[in-house]
N, C-alpha and C. Protein backbone atom coordinates (compact mmCIF):
# COMPACT_ATOMS: atom_id res chain seq x y z
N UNK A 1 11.60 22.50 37.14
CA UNK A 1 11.95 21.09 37.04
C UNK A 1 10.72 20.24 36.74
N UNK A 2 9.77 20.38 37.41
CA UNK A 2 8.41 19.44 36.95
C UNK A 2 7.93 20.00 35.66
N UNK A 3 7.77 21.11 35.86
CA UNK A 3 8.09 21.21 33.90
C UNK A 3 8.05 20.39 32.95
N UNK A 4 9.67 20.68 33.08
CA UNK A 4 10.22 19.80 32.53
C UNK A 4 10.07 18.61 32.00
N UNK A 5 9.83 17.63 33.24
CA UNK A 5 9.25 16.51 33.37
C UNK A 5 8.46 16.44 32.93
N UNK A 6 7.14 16.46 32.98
CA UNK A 6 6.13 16.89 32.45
C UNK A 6 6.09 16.86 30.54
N UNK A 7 6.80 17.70 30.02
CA UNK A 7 7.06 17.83 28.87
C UNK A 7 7.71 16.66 28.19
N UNK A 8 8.39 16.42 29.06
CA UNK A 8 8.95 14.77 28.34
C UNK A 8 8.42 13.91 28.27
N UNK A 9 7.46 13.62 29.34
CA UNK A 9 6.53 12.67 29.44
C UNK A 9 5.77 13.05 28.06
N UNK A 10 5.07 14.21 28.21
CA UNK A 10 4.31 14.30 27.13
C UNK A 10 5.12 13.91 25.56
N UNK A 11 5.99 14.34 25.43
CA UNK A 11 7.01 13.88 24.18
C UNK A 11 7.07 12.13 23.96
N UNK A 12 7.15 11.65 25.17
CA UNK A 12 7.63 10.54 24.90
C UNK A 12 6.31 9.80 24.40
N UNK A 13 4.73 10.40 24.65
CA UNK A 13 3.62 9.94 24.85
C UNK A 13 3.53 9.76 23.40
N UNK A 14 3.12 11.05 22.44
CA UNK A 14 3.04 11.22 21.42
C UNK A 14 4.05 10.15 20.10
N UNK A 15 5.19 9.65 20.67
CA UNK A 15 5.91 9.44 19.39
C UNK A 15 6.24 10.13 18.30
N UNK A 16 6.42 11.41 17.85
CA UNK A 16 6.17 12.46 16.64
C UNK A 16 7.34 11.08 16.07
N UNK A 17 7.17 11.22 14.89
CA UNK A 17 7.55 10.75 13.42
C UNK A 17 8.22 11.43 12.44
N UNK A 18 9.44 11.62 12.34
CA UNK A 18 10.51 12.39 11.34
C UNK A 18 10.70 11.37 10.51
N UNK A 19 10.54 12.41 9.24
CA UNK A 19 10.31 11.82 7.75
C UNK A 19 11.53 11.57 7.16
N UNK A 20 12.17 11.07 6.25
CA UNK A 20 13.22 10.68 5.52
C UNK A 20 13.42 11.26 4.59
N UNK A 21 14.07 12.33 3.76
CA UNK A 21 14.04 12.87 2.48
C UNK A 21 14.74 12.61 1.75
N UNK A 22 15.23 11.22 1.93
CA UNK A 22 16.26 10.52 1.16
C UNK A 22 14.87 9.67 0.11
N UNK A 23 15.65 9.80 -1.30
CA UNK A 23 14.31 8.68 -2.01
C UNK A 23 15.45 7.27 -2.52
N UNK A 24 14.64 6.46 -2.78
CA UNK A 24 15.09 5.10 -3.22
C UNK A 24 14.55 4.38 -4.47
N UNK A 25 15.49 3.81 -5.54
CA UNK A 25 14.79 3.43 -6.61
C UNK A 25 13.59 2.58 -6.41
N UNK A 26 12.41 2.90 -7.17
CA UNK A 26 11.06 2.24 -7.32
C UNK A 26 10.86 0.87 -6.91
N UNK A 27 10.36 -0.01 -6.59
CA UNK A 27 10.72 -0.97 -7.16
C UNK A 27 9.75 -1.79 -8.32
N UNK A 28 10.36 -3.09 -8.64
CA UNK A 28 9.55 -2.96 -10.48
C UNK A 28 8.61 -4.24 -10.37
N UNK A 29 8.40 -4.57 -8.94
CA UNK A 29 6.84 -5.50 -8.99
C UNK A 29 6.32 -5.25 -7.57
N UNK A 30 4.79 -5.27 -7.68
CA UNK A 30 4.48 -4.74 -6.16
C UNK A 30 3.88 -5.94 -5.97
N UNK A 31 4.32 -7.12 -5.78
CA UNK A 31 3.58 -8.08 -5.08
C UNK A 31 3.21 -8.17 -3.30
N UNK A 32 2.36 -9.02 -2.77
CA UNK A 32 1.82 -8.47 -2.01
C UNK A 32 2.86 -9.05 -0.35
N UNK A 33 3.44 -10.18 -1.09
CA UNK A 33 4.32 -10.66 -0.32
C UNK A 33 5.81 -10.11 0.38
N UNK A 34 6.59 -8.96 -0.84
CA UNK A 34 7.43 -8.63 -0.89
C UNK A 34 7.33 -6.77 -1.36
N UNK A 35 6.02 -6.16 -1.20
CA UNK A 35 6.19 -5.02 -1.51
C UNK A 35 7.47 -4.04 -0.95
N UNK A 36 6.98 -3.92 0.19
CA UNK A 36 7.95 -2.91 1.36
C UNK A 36 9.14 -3.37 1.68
N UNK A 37 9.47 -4.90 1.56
CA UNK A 37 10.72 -5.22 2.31
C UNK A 37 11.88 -4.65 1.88
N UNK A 38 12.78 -3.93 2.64
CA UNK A 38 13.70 -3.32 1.84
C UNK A 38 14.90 -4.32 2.73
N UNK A 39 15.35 -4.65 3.92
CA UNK A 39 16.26 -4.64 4.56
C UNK A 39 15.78 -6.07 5.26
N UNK A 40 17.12 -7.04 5.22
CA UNK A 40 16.95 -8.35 6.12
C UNK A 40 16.96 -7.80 7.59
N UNK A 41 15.90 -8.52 8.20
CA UNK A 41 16.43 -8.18 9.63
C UNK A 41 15.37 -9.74 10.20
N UNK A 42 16.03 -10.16 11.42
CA UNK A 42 15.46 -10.89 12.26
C UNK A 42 14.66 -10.41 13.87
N UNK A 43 14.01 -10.34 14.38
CA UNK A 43 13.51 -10.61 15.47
C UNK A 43 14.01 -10.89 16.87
N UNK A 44 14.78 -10.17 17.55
CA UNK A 44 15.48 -10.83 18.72
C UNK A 44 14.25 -11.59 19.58
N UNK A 45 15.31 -12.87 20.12
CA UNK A 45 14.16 -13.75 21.23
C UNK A 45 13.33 -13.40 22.04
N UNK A 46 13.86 -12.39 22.57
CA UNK A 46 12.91 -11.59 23.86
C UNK A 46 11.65 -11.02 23.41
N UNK A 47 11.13 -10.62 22.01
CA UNK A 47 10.32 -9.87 21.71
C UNK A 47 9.31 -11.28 20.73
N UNK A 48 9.54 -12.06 21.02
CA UNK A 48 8.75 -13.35 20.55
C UNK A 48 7.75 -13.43 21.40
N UNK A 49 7.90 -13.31 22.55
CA UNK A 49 6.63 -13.87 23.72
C UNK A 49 5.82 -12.76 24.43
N UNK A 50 6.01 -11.24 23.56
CA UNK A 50 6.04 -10.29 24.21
C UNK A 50 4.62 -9.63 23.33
N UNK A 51 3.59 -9.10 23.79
CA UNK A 51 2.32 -9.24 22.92
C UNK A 51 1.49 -8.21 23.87
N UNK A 52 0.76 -6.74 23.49
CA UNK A 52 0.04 -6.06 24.34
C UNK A 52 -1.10 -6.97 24.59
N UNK A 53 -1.50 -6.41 25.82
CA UNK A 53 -3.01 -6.97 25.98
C UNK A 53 -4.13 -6.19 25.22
N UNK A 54 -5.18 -6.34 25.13
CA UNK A 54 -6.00 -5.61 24.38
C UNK A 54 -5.83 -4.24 24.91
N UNK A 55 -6.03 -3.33 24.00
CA UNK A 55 -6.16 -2.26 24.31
C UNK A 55 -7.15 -1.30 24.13
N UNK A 56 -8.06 -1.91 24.21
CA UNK A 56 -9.56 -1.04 24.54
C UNK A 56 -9.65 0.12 24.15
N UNK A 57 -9.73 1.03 25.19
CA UNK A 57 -9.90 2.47 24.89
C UNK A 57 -9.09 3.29 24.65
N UNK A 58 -8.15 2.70 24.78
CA UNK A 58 -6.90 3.26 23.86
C UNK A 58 -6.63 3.05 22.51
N UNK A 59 -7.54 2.17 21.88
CA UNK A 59 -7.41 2.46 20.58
C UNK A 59 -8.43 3.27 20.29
N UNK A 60 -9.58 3.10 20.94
CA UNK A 60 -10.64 4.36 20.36
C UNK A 60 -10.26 5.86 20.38
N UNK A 61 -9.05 5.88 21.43
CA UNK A 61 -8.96 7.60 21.85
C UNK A 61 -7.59 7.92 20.68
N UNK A 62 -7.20 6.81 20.30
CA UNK A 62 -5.74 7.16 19.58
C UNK A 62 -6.22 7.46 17.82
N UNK A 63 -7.46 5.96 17.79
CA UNK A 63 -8.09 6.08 16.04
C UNK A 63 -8.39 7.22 15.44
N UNK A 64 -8.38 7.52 14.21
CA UNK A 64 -8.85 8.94 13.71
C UNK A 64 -9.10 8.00 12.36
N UNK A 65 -10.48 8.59 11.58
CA UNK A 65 -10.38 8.09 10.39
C UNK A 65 -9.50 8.63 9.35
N UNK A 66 -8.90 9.73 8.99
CA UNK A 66 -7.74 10.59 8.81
C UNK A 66 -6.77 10.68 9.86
N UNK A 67 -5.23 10.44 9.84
CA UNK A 67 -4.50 10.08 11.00
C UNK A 67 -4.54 11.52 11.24
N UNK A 68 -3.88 11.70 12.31
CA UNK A 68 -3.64 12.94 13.06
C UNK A 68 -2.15 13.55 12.86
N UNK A 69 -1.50 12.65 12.56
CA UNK A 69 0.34 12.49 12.79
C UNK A 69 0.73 12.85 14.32
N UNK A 70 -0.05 12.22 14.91
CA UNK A 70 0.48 11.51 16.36
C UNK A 70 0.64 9.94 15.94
N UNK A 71 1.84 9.73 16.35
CA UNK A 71 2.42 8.15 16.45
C UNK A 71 2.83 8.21 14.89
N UNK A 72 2.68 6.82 14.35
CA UNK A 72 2.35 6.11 13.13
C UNK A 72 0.67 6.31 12.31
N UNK A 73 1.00 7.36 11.52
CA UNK A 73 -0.25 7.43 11.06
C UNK A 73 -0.72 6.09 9.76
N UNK A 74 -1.71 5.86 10.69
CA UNK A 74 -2.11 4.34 9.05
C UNK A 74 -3.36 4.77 8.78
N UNK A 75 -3.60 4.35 7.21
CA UNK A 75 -4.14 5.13 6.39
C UNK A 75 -5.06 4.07 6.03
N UNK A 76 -6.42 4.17 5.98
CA UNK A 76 -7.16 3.44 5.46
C UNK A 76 -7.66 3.15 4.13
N UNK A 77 -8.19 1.85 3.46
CA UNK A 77 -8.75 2.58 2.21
C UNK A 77 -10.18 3.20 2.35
N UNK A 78 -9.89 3.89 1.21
CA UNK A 78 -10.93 4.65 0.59
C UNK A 78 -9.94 6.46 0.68
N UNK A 79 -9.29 6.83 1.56
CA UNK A 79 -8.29 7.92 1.71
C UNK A 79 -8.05 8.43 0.67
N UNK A 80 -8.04 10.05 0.56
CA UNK A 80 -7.67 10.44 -0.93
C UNK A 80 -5.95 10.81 -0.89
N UNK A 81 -5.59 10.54 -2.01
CA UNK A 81 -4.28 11.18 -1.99
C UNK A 81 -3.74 11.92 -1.55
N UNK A 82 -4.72 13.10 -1.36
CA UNK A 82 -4.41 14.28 -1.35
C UNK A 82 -4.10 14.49 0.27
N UNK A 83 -5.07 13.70 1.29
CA UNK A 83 -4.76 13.47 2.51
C UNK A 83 -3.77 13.02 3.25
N UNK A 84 -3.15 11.79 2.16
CA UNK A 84 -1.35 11.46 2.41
C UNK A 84 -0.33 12.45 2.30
N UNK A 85 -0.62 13.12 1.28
CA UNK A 85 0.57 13.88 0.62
C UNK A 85 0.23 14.65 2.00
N UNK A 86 -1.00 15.51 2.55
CA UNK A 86 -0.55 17.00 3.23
C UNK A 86 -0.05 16.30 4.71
N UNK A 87 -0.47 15.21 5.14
CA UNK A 87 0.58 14.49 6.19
C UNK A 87 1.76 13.61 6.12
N UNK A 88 2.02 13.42 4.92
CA UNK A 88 3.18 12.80 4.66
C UNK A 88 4.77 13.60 3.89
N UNK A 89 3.66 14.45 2.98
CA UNK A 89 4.69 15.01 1.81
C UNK A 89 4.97 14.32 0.60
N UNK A 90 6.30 14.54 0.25
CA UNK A 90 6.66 13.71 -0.95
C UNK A 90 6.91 12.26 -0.71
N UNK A 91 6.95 11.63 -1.37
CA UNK A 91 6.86 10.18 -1.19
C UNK A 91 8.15 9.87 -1.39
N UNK A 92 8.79 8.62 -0.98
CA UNK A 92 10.62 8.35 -1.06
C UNK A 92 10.53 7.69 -2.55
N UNK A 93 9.30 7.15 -2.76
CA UNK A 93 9.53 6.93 -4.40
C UNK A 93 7.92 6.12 -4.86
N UNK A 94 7.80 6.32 -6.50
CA UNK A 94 6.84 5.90 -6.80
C UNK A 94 6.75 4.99 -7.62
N UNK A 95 6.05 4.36 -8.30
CA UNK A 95 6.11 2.94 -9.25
C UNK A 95 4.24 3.00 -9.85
N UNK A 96 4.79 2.00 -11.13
CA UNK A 96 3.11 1.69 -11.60
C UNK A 96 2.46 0.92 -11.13
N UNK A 97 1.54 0.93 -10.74
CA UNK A 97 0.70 -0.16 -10.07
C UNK A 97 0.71 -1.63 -10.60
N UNK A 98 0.84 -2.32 -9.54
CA UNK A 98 0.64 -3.99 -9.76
C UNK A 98 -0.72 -4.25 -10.55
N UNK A 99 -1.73 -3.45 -9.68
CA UNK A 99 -3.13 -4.26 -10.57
C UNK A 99 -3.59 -2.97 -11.50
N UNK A 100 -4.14 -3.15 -12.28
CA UNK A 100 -4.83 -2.42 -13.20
C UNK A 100 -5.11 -0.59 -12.72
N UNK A 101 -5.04 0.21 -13.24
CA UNK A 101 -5.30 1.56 -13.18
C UNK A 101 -5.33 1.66 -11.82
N UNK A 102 -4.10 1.50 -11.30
CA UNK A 102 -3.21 2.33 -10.19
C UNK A 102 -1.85 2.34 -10.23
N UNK A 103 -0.90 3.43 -9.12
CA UNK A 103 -0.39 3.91 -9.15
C UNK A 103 -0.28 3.90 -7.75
N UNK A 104 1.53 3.13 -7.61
CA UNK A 104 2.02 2.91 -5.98
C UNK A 104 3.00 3.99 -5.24
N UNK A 105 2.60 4.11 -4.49
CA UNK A 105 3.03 5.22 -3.75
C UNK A 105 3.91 4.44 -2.42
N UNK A 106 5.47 4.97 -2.19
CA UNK A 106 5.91 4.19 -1.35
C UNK A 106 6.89 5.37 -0.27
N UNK A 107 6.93 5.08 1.01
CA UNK A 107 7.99 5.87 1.99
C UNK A 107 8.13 5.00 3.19
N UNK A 108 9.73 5.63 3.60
CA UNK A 108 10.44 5.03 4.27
C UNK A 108 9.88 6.02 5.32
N UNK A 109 9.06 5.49 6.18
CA UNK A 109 8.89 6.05 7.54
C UNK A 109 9.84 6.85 8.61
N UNK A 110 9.90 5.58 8.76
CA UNK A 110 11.09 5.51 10.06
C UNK A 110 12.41 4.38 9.23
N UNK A 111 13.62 5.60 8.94
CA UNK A 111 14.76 4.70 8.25
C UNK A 111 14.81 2.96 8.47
N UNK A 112 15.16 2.15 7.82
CA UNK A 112 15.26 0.32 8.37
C UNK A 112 14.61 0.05 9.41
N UNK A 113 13.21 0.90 9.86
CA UNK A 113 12.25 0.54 10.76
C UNK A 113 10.90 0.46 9.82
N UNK A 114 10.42 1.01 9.95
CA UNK A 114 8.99 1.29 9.28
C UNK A 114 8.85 1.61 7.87
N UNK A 115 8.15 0.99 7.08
CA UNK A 115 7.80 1.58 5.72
C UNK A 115 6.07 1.60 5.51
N UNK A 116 5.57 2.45 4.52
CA UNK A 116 4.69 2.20 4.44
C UNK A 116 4.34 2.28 2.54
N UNK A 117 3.11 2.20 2.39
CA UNK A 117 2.64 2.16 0.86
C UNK A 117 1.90 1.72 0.58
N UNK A 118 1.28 2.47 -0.80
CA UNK A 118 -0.13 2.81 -0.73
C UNK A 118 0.05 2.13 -2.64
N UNK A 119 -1.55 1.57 -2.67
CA UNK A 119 -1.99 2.17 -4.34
C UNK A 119 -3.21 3.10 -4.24
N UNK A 120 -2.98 3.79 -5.08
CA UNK A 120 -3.98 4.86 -5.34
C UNK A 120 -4.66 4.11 -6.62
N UNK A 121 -5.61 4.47 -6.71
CA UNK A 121 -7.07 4.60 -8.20
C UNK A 121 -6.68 5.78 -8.62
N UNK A 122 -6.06 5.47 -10.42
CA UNK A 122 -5.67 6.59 -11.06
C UNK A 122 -6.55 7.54 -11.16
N UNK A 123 -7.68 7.52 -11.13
CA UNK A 123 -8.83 8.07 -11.26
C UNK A 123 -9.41 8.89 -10.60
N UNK A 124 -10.07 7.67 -9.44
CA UNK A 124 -10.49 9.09 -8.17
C UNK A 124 -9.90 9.23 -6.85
N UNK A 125 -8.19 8.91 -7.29
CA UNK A 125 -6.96 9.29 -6.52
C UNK A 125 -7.29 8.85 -5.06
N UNK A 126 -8.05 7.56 -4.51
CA UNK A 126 -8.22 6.88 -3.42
C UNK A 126 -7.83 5.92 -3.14
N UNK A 127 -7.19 5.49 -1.84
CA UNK A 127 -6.38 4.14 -1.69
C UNK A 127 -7.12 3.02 -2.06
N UNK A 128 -6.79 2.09 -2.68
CA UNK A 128 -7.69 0.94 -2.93
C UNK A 128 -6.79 0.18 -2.02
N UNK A 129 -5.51 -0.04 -1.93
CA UNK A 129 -4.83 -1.20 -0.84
C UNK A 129 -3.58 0.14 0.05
N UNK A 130 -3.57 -0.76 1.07
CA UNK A 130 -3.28 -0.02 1.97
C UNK A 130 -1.75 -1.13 2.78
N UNK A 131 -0.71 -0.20 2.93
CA UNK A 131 0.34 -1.47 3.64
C UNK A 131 1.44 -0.63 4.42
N UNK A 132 1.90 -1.71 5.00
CA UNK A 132 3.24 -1.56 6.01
C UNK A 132 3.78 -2.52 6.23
N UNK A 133 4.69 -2.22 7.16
CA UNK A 133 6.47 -3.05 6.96
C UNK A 133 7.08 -2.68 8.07
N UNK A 134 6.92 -3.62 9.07
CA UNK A 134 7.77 -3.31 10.68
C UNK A 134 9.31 -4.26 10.35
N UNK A 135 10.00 -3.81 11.18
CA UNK A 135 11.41 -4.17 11.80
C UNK A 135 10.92 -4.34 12.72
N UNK A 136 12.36 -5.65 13.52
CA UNK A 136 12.62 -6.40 14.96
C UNK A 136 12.36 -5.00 15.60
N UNK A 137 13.04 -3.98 15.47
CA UNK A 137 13.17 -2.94 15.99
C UNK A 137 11.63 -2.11 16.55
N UNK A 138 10.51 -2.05 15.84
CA UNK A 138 9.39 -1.58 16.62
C UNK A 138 8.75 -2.75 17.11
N UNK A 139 8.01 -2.11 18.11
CA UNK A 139 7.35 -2.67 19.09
C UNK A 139 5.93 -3.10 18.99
N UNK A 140 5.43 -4.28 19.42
CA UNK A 140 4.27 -4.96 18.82
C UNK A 140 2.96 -3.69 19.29
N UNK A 141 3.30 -3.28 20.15
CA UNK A 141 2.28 -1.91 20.53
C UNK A 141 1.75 -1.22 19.32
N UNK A 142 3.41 -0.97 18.76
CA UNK A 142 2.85 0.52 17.86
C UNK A 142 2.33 -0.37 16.28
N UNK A 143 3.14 -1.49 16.56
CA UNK A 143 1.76 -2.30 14.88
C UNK A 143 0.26 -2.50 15.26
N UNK A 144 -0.03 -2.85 16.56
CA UNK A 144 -1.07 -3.10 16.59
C UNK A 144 -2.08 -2.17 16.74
N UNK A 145 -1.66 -0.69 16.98
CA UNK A 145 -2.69 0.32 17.00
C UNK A 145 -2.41 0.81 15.40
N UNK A 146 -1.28 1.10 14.75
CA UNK A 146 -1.05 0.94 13.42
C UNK A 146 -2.24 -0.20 12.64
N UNK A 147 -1.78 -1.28 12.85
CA UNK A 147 -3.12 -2.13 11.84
C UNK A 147 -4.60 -2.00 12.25
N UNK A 148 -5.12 -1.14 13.42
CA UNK A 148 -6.37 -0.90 13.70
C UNK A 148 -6.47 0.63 12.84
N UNK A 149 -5.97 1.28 12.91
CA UNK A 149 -5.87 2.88 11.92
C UNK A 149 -6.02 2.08 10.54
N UNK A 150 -5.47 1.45 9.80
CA UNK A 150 -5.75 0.91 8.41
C UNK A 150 -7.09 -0.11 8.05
N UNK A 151 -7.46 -0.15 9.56
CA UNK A 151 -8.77 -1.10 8.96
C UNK A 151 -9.83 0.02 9.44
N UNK A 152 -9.74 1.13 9.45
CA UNK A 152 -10.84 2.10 10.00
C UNK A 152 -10.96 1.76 11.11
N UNK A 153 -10.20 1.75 12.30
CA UNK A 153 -11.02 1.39 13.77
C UNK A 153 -11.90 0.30 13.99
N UNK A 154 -11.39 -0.75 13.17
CA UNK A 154 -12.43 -1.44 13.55
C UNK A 154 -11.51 -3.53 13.47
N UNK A 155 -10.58 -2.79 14.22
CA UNK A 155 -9.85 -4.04 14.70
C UNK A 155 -10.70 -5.46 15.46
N UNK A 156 -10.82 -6.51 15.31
CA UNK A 156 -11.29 -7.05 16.17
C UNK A 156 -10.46 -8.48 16.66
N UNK A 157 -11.26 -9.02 17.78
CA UNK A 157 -10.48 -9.96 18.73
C UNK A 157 -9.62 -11.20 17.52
N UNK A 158 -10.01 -11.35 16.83
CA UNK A 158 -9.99 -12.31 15.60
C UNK A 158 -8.69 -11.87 14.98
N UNK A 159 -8.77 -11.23 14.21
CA UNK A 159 -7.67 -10.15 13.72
C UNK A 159 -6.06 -9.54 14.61
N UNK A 160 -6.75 -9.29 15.72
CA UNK A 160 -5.91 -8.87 16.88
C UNK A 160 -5.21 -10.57 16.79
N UNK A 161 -5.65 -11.38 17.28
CA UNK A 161 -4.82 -12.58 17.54
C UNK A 161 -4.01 -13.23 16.48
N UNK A 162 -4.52 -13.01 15.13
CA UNK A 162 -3.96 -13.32 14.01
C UNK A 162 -2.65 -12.94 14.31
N UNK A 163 -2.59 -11.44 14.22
CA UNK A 163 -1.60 -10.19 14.37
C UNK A 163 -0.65 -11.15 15.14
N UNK A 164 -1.05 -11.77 16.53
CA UNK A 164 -0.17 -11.97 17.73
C UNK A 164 0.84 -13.62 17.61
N UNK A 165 -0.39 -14.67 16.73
CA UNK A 165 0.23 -15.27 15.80
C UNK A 165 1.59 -15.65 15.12
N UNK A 166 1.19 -14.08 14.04
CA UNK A 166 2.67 -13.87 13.30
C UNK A 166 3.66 -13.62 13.74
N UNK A 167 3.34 -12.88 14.93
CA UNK A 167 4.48 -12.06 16.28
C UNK A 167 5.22 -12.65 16.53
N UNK A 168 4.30 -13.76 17.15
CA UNK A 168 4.95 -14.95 18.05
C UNK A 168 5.65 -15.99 17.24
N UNK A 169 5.58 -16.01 16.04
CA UNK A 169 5.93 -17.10 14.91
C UNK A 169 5.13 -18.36 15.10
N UNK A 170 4.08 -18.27 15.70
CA UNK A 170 3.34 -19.19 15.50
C UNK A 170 2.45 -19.79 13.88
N UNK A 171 2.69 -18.74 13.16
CA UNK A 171 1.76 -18.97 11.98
C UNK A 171 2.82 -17.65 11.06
N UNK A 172 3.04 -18.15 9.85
CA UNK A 172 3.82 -17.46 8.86
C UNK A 172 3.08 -16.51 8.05
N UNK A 173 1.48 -16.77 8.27
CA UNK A 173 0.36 -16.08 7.61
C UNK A 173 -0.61 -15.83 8.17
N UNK A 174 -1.44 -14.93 8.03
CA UNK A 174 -2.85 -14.99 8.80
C UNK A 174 -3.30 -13.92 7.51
N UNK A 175 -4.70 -14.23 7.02
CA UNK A 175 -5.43 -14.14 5.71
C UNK A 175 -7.18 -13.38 6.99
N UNK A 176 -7.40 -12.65 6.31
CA UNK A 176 -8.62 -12.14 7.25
C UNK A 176 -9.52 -11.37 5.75
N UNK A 177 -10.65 -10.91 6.22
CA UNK A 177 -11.76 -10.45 5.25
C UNK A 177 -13.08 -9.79 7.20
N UNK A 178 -12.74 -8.46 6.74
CA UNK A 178 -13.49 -7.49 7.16
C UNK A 178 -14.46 -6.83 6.58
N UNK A 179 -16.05 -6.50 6.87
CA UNK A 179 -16.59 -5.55 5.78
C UNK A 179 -16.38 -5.61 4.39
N UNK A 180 -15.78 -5.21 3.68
CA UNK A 180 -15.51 -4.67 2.51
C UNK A 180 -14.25 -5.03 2.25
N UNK A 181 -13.31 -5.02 3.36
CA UNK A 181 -11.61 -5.34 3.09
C UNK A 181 -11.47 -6.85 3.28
N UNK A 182 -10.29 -6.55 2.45
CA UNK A 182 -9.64 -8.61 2.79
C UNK A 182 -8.07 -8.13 3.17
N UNK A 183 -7.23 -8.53 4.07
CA UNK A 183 -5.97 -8.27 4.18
C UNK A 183 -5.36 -9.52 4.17
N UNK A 184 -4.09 -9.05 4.54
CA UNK A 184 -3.42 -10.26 4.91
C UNK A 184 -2.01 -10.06 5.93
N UNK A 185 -1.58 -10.81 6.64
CA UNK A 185 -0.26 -10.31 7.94
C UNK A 185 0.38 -11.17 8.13
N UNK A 186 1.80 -11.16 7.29
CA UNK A 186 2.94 -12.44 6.93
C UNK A 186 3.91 -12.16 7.50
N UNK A 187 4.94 -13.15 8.23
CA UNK A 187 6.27 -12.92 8.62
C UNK A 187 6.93 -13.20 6.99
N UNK A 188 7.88 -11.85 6.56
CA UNK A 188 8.48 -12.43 5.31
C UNK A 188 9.82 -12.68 5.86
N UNK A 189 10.56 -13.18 4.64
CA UNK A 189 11.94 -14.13 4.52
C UNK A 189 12.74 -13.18 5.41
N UNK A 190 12.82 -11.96 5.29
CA UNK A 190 13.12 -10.71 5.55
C UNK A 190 13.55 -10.68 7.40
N UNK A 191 12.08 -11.52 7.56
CA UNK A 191 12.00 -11.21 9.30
C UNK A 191 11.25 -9.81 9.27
N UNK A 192 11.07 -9.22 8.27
CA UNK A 192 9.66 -7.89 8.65
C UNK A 192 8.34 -8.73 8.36
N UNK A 193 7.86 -7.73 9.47
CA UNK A 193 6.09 -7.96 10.00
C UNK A 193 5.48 -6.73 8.90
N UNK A 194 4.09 -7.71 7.85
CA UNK A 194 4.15 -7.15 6.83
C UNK A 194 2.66 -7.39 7.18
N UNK A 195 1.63 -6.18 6.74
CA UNK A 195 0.35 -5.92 6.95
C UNK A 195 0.00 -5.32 5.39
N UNK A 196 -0.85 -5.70 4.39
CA UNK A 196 -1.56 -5.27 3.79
C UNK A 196 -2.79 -5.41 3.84
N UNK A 197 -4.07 -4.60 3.08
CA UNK A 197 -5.03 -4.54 3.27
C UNK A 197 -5.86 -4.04 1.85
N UNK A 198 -6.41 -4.51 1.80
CA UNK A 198 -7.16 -4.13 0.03
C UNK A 198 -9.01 -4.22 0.07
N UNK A 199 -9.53 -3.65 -0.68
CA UNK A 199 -10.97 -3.42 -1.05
C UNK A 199 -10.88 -4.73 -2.13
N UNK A 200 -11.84 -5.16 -1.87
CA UNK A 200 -12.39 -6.57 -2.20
C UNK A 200 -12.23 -6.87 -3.55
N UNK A 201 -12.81 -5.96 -4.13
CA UNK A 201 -12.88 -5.86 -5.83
C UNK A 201 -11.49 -5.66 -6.59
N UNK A 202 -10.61 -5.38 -5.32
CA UNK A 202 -9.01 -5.06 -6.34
C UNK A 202 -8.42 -5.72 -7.15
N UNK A 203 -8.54 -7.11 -5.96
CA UNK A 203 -7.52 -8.23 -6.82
C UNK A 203 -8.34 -9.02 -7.93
């Protein structure tokens, strides 16, 4: 019996992530506002005022600069293709890139929960922008260790509050510039919580 227990706990710890092998037509503009949104959904009230506290060392022990596929793996730029595909697989569908010599890569995570998507550099097959797409349905926890995995571990108090911001509907946008990256984290029309992230020189 403790076993048991035991094992579930551990299950429930991890989150594992089952993939979708259903694909969906492309879609035919990747703007930065409306990439991922596939599905209207709103926000129930209760999850408006509801916001982790920092989470310290729990994001250092969870970060990997290559995800692990524990939880929600988010992918940073600079990532080669080749690193998505052997933790992701096939993609639910692909499209031509919005900006110049790339090529968008898109999957449905977690069905009308999670999406994610990528552009690759036709070239030397590395993410130049990096994104996701929450539903009412996940929990501000798992975006916020999610948008620290896409900025390389290197989330900060600034950023974090932005994040909490949009959550809260206090702000419809929050615009940030890290290092090398510039992102951005919008409530769209949709009601999904939308995180992209790009290398400076993209746009």
């Amino acid at each position: 019996m403790v076993i048991v227990i035991i094992i579930s706990c551990l299950i429930a710890e991890v989150f594992p992530v089952v993939l979708s092998a259903q694909f969906f037509s492309p879609l035919t503009r990747l703007q930065l506002s409306s990439l991922l949104a596939s599905k209207p959904s709103t926000f129930p009230l209760e999850s408006i005022n509801v916001f982790p506290p920092p989470l310290g060392d729990m994001i250092e022990t969870r970060c990997r600069e290559v995800p692990t596929g524990v939880g929600i793996p988010a992918f940073q730029p600079g990532i080669t293709k080749e690193d998505v595909m052997r933790l992701l697989g096939a993609p639910t569908g692909t499209a031509r890139g919005y900006w110049p010599n790339t090529r968008a890569v898109f999957y449905e995570l977690i069905p009308d929960q999670i999406s994610l998507g990528f552009l690759f550099d036709r070239n030397s097959l590395r993410i130049r922008q990096t994104e996701a797409s929450f539903t009412a349905e996940v929990d501000s926890q798992t975006v916020l260790l999610t948008l620290n995995g896409m900025l390389g571990c290197k989330l900060n108090q600034q950023i974090q509050q932005g994040l909490e911001q949009v959550w809260q509907r206090q702000s419809q946008q929050f615009s940030f510039q890290l290092d090398y990256l510039e992102g951005v984290i919008e409530r769209q029309q949709e009601g999904r919580i939308y995180i992209g992230i790009w290398e400076e020189d993209l746009h």
